[in-house]
N, C-alpha and C. Protein backbone atom coordinates (compact mmCIF):
# COMPACT_ATOMS: atom_id res chain seq x y z
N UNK A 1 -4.04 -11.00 -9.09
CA UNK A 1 -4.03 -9.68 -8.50
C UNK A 1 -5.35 -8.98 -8.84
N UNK A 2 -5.84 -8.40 -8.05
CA UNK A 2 -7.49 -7.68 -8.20
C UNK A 2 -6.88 -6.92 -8.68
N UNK A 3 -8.30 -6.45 -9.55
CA UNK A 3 -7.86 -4.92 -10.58
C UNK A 3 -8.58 -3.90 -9.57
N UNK A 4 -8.16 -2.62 -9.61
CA UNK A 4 -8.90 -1.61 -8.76
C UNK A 4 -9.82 -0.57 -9.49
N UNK A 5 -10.85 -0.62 -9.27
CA UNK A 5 -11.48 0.38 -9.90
C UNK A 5 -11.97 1.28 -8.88
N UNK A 6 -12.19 3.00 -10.04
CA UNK A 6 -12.60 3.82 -9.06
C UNK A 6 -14.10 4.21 -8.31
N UNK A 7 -13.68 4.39 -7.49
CA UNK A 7 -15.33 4.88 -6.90
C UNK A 7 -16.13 6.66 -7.62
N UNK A 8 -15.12 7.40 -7.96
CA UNK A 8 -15.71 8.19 -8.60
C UNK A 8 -14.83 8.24 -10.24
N UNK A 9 -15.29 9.10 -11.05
CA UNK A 9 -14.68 9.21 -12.51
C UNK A 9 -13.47 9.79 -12.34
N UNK A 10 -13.23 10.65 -11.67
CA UNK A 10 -11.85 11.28 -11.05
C UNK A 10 -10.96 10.12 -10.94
N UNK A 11 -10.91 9.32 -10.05
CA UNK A 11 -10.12 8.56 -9.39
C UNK A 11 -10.33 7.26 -10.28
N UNK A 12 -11.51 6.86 -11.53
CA UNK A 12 -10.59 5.81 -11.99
C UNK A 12 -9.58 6.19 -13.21
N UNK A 13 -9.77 7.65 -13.44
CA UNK A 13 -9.15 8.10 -14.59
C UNK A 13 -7.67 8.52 -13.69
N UNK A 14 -7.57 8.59 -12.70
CA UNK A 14 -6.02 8.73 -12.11
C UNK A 14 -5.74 7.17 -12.33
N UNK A 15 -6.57 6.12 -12.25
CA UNK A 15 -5.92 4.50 -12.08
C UNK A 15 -5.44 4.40 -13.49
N UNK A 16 -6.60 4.98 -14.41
CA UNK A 16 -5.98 4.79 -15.50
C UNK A 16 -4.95 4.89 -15.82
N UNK A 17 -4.72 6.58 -16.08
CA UNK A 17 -2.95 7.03 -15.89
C UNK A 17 -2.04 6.44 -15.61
N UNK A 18 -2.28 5.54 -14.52
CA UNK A 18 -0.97 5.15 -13.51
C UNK A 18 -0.82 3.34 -14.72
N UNK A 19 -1.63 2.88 -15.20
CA UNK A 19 -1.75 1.89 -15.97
C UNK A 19 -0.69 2.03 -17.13
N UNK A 20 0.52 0.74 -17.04
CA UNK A 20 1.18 0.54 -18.22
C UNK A 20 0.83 0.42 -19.59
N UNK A 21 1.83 1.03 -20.67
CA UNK A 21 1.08 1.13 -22.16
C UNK A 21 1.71 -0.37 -22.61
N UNK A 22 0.82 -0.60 -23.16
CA UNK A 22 1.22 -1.52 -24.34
C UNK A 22 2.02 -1.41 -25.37
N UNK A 23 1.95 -0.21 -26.08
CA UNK A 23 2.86 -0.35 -27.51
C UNK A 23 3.08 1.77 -26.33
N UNK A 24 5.09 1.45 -26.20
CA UNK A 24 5.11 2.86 -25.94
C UNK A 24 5.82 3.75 -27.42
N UNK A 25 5.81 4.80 -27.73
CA UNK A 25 6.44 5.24 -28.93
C UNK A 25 7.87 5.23 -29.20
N UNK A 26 8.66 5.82 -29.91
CA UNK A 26 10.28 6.00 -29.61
C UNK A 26 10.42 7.45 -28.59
N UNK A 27 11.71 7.14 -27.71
CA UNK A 27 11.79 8.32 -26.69
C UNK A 27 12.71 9.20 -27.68
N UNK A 28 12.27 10.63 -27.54
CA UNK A 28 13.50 11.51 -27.82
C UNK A 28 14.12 11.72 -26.47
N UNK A 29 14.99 12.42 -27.79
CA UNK A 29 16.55 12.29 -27.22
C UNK A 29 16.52 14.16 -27.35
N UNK A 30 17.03 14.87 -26.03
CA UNK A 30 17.70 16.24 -26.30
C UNK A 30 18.70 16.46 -25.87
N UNK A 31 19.48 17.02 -26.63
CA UNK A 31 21.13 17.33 -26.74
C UNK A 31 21.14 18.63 -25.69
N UNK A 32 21.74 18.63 -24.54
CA UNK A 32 21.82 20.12 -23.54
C UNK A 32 22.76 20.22 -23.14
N UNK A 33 23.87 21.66 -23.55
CA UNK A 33 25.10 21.57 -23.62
C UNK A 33 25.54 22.75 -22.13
N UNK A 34 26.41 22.38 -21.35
CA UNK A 34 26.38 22.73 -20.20
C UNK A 34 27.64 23.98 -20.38
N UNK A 35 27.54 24.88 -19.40
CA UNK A 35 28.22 25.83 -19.06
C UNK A 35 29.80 26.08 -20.05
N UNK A 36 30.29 24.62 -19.61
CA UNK A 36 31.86 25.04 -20.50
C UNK A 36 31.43 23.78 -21.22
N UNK A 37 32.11 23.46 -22.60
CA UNK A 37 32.21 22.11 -23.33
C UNK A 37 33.21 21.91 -23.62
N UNK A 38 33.77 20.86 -24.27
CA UNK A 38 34.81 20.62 -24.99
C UNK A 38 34.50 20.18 -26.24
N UNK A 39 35.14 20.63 -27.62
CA UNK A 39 35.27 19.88 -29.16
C UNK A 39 34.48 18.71 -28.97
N UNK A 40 35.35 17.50 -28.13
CA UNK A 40 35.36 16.10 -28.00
C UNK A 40 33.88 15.71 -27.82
N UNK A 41 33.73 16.40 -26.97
CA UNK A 41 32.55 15.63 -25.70
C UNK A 41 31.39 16.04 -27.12
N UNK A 42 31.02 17.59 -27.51
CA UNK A 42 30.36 17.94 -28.56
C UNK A 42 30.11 17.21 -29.55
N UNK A 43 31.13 16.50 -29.86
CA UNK A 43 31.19 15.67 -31.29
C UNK A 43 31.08 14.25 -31.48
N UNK A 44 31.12 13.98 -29.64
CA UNK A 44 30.65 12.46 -29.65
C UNK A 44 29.02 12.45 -29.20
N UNK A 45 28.50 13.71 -28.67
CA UNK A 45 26.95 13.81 -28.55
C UNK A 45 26.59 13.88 -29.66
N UNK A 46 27.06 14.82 -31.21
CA UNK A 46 26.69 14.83 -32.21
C UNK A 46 26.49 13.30 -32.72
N UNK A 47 27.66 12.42 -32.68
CA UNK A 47 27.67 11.15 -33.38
C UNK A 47 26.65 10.39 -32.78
N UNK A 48 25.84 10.80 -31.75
CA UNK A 48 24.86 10.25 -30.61
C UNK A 48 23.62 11.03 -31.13
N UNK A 49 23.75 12.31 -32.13
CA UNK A 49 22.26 12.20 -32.50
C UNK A 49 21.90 11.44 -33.61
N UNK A 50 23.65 11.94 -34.67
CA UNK A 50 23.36 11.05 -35.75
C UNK A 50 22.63 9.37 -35.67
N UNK A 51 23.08 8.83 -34.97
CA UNK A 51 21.93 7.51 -34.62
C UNK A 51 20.35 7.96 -34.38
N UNK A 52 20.39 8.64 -33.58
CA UNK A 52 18.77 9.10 -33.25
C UNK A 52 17.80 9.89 -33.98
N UNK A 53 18.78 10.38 -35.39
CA UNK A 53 18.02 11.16 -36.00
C UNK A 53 17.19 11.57 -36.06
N UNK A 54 15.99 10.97 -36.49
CA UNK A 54 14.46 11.49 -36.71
C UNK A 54 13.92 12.10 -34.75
N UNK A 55 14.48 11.64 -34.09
CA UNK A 55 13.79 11.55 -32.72
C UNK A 55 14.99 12.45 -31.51
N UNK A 56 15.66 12.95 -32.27
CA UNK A 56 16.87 14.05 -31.75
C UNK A 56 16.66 15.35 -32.15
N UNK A 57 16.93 15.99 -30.74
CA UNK A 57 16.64 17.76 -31.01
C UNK A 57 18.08 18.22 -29.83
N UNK A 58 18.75 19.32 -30.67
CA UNK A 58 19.68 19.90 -29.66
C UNK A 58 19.14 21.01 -29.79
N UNK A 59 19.96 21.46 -28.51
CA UNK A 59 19.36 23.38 -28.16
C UNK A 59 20.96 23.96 -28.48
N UNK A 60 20.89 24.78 -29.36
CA UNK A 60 22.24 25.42 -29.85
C UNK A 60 23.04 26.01 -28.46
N UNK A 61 22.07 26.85 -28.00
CA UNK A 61 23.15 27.66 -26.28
C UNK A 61 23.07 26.89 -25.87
N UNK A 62 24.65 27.74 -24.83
CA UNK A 62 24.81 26.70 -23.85
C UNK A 62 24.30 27.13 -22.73
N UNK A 63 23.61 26.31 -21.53
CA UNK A 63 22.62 26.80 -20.22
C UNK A 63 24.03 26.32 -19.53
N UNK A 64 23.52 26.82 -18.44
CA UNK A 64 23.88 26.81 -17.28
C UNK A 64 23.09 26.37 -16.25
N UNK A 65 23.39 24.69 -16.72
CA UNK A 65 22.25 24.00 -16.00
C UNK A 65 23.03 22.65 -15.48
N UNK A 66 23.07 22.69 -13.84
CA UNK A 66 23.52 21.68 -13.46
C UNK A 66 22.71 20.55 -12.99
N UNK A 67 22.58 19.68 -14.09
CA UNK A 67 21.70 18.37 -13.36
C UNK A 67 21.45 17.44 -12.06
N UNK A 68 22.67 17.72 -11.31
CA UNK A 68 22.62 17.08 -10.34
C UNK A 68 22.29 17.51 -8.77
N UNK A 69 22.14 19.05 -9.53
CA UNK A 69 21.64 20.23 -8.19
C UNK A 69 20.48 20.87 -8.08
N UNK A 70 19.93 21.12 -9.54
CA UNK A 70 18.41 21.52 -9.60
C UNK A 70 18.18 20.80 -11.02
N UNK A 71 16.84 19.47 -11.01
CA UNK A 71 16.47 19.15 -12.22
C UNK A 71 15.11 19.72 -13.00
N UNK A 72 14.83 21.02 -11.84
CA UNK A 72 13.53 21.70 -12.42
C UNK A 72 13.65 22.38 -13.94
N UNK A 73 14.81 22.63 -14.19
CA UNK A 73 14.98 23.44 -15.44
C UNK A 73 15.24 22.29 -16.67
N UNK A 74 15.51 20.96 -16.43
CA UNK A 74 16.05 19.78 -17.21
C UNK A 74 14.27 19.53 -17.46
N UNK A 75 13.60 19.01 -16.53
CA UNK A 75 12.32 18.73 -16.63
C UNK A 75 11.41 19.53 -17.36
N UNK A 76 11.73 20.94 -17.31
CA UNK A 76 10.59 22.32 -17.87
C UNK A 76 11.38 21.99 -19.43
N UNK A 77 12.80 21.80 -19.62
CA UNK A 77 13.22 21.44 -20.92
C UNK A 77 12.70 20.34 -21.75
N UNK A 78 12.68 19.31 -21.32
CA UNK A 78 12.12 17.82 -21.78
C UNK A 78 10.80 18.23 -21.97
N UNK A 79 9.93 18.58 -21.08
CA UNK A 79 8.68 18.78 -21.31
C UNK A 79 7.97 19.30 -22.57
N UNK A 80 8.70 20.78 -22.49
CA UNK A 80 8.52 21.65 -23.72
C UNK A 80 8.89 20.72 -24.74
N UNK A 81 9.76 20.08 -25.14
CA UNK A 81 10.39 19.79 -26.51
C UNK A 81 9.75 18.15 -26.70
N UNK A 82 8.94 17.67 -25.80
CA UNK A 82 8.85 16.58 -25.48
C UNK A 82 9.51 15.19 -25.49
N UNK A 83 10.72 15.46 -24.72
CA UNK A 83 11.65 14.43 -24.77
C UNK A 83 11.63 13.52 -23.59
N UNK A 84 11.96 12.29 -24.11
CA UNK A 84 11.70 11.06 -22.64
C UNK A 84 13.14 10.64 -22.15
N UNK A 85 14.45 11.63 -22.86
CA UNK A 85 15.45 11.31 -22.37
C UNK A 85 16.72 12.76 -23.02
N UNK A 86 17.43 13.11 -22.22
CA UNK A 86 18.55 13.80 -22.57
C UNK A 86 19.92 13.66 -22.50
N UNK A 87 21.11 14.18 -23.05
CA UNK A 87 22.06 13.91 -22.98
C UNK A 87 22.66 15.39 -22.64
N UNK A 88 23.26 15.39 -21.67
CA UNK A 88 24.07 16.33 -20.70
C UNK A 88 25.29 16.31 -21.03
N UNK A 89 26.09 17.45 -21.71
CA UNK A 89 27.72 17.59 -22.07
C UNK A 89 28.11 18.68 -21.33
N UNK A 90 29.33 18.24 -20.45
CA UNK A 90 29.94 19.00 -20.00
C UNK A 90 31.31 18.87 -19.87
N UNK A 91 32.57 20.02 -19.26
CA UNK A 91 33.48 19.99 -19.58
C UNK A 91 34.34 20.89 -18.13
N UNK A 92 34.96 19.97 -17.19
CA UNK A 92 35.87 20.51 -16.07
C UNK A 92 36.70 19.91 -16.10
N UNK A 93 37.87 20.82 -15.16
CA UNK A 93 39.20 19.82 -14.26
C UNK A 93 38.58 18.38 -14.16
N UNK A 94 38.14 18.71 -13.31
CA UNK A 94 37.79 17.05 -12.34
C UNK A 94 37.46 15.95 -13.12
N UNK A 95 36.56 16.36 -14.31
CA UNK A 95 35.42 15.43 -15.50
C UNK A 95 35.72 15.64 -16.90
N UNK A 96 36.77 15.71 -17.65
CA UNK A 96 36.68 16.36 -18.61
C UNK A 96 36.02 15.17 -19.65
N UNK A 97 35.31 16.29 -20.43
CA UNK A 97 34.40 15.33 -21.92
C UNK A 97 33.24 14.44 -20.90
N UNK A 98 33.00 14.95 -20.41
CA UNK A 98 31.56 14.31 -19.78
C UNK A 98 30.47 14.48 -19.82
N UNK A 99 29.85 13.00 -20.55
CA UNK A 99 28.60 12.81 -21.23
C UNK A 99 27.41 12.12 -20.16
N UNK A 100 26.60 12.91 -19.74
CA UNK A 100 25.13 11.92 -18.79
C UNK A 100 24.34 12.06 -19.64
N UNK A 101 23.56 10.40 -20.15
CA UNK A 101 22.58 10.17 -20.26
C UNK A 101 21.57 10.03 -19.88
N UNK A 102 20.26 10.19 -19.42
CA UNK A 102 19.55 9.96 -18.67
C UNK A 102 17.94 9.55 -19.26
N UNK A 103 17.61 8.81 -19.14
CA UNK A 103 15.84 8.37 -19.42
C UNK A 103 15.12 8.79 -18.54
N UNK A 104 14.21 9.46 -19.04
CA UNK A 104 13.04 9.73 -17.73
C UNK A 104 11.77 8.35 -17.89
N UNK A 105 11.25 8.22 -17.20
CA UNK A 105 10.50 7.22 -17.20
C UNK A 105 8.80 7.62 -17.53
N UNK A 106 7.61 7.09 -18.33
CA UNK A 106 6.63 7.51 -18.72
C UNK A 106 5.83 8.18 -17.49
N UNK A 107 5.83 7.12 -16.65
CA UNK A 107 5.12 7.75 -15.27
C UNK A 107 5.45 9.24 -15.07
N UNK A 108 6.63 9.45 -14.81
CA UNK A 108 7.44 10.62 -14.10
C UNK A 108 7.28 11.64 -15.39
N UNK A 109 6.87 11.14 -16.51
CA UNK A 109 6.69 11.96 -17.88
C UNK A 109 5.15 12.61 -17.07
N UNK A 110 4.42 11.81 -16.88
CA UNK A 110 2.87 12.02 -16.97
C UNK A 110 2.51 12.78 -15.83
N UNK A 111 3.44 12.54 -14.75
CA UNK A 111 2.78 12.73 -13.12
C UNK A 111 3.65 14.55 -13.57
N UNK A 112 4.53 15.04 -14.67
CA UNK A 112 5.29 16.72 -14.41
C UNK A 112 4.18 17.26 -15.52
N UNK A 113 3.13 16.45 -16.25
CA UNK A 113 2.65 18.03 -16.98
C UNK A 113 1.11 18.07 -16.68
């Protein structure tokens, strides 16, 4: 496969960017607790930082942030705290004790700040 290089410094430093790492670091993990919770769901994200310790951050309030309808406020969150993955607790009729995990990927890290 040809390698591409750029024609100006601009554009090989975007090729760069877009270039896989070799050694990537550990991803954090942020704990974001949704509108209503339950005990349960709370205490099995807790037992989910306890593993992640050193590389786990929760946000004490709870937002009112639905991931699956606007992820601009999930993304402005990760960013700030610099996390490469979060865990979403929430608590309804329909879902009760429901935990989303989600990884963001380095690219999609690099291409939001």
């Amino acid at each position: 496969m040809p390698v591409k290089k750029g024609k100006s410094a601009r554009v090989a430093r975007a090729i760069k960017a877009k270039e896989p790492e070799l050694v990537e670091g550990p991803k954090r993990l942020l704990l974001v607790r949704g509108p209503s919770t339950s005990e349960t769901a709370v205490s099995a994200a807790k037992d989910l930082m306890l593993l992640k310790k050193p590389d786990a951050k929760a946000l004490t309030r709870k937002n009112d942030i639905r991931p699956f309808e606007d992820v601009s406020s999930l993304e402005f969150l990760c960013d700030k705290n610099e996390c490469g993955a979060f865990l979403y607790v929430s608590h309804n009729k329909k879902r009760p004790n429901n935990l989303v995990l989600v990884s963001r990927l380095a690219r999609w890290r690099r291409r939001c700040r």
